[in-house]
C-alpha atoms as a PDB file:
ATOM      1  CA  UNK A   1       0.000   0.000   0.000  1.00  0.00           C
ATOM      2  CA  UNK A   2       1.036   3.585  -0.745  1.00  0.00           C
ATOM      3  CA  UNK A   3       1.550   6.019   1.815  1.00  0.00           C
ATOM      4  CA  UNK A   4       0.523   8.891  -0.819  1.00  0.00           C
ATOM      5  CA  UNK A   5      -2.295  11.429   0.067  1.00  0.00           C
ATOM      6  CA  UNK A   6      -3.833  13.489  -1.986  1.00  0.00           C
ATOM      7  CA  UNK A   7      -4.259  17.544  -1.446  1.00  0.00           C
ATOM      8  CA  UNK A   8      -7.728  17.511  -0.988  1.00  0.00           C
ATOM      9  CA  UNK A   9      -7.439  14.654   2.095  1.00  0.00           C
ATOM     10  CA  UNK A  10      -5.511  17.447   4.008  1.00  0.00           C
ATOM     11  CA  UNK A  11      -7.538  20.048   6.481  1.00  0.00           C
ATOM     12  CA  UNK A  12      -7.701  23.631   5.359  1.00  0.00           C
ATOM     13  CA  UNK A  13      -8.383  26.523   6.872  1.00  0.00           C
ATOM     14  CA  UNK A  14      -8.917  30.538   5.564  1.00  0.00           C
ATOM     15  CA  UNK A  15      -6.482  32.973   5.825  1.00  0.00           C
ATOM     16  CA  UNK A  16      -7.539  35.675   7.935  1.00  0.00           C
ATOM     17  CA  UNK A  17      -5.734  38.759   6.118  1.00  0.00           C
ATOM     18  CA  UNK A  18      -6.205  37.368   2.141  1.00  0.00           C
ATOM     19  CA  UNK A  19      -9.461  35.242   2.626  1.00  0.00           C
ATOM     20  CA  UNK A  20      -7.554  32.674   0.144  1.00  0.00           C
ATOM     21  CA  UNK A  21      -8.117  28.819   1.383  1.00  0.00           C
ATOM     22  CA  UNK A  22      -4.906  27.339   2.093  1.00  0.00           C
ATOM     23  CA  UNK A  23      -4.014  23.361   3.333  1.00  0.00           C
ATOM     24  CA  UNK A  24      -2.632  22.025   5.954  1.00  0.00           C
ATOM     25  CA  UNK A  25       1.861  21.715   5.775  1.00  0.00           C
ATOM     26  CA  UNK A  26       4.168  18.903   7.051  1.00  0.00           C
ATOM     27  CA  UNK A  27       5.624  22.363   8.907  1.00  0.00           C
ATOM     28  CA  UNK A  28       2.967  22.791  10.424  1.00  0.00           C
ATOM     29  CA  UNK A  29       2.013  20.019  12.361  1.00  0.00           C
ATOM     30  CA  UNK A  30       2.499  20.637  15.489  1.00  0.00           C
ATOM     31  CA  UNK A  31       0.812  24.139  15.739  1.00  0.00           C
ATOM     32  CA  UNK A  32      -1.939  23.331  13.184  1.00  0.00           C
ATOM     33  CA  UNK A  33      -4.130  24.910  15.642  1.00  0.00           C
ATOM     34  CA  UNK A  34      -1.916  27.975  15.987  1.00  0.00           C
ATOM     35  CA  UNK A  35      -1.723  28.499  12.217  1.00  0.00           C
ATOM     36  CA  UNK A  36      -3.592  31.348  10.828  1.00  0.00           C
ATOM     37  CA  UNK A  37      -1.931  32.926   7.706  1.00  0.00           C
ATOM     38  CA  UNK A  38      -1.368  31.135   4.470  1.00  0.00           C
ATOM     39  CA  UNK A  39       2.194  32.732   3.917  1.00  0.00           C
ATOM     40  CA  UNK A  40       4.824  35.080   5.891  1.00  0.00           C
ATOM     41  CA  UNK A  41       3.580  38.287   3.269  1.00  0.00           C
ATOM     42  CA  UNK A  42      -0.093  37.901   5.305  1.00  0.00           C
ATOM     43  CA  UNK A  43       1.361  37.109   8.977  1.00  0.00           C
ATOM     44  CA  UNK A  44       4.006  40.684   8.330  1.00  0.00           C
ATOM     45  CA  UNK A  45       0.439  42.039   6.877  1.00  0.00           C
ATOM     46  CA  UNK A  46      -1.813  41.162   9.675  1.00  0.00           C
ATOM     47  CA  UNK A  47      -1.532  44.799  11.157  1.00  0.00           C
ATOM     48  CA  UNK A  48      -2.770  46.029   8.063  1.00  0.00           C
ATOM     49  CA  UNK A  49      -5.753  43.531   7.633  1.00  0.00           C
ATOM     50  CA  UNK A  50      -6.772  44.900  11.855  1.00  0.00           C
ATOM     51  CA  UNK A  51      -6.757  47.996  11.037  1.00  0.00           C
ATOM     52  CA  UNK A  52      -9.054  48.331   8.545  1.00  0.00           C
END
């Protein structure tokens, strides 16, 4: 048996700056939970996204 997932098998979640879906990353699996920007550009961007 393969041990190959597909994409859509993963969790996802909503990126609360861009609004974009994005899916769960091997890097992220410990602080899945924690996780709420789909890229470094939103999470330097989130003071932006609060303010407005």
């Amino acid at each position: 048996m393969s041990k190959i997932r597909k994409k859509s098998d993963f969790p996802s979640k909503v990126c609360a700056t861009c609004g974009r879906p994005f899916v769960w990353r091997k890097k992220w699996e410990k602080v899945w939970d924690e996780v709420r920007y789909c890229s470094d550009r939103w999470r330097s961007d989130k003071r932006k996204a609060s303010a407005s």
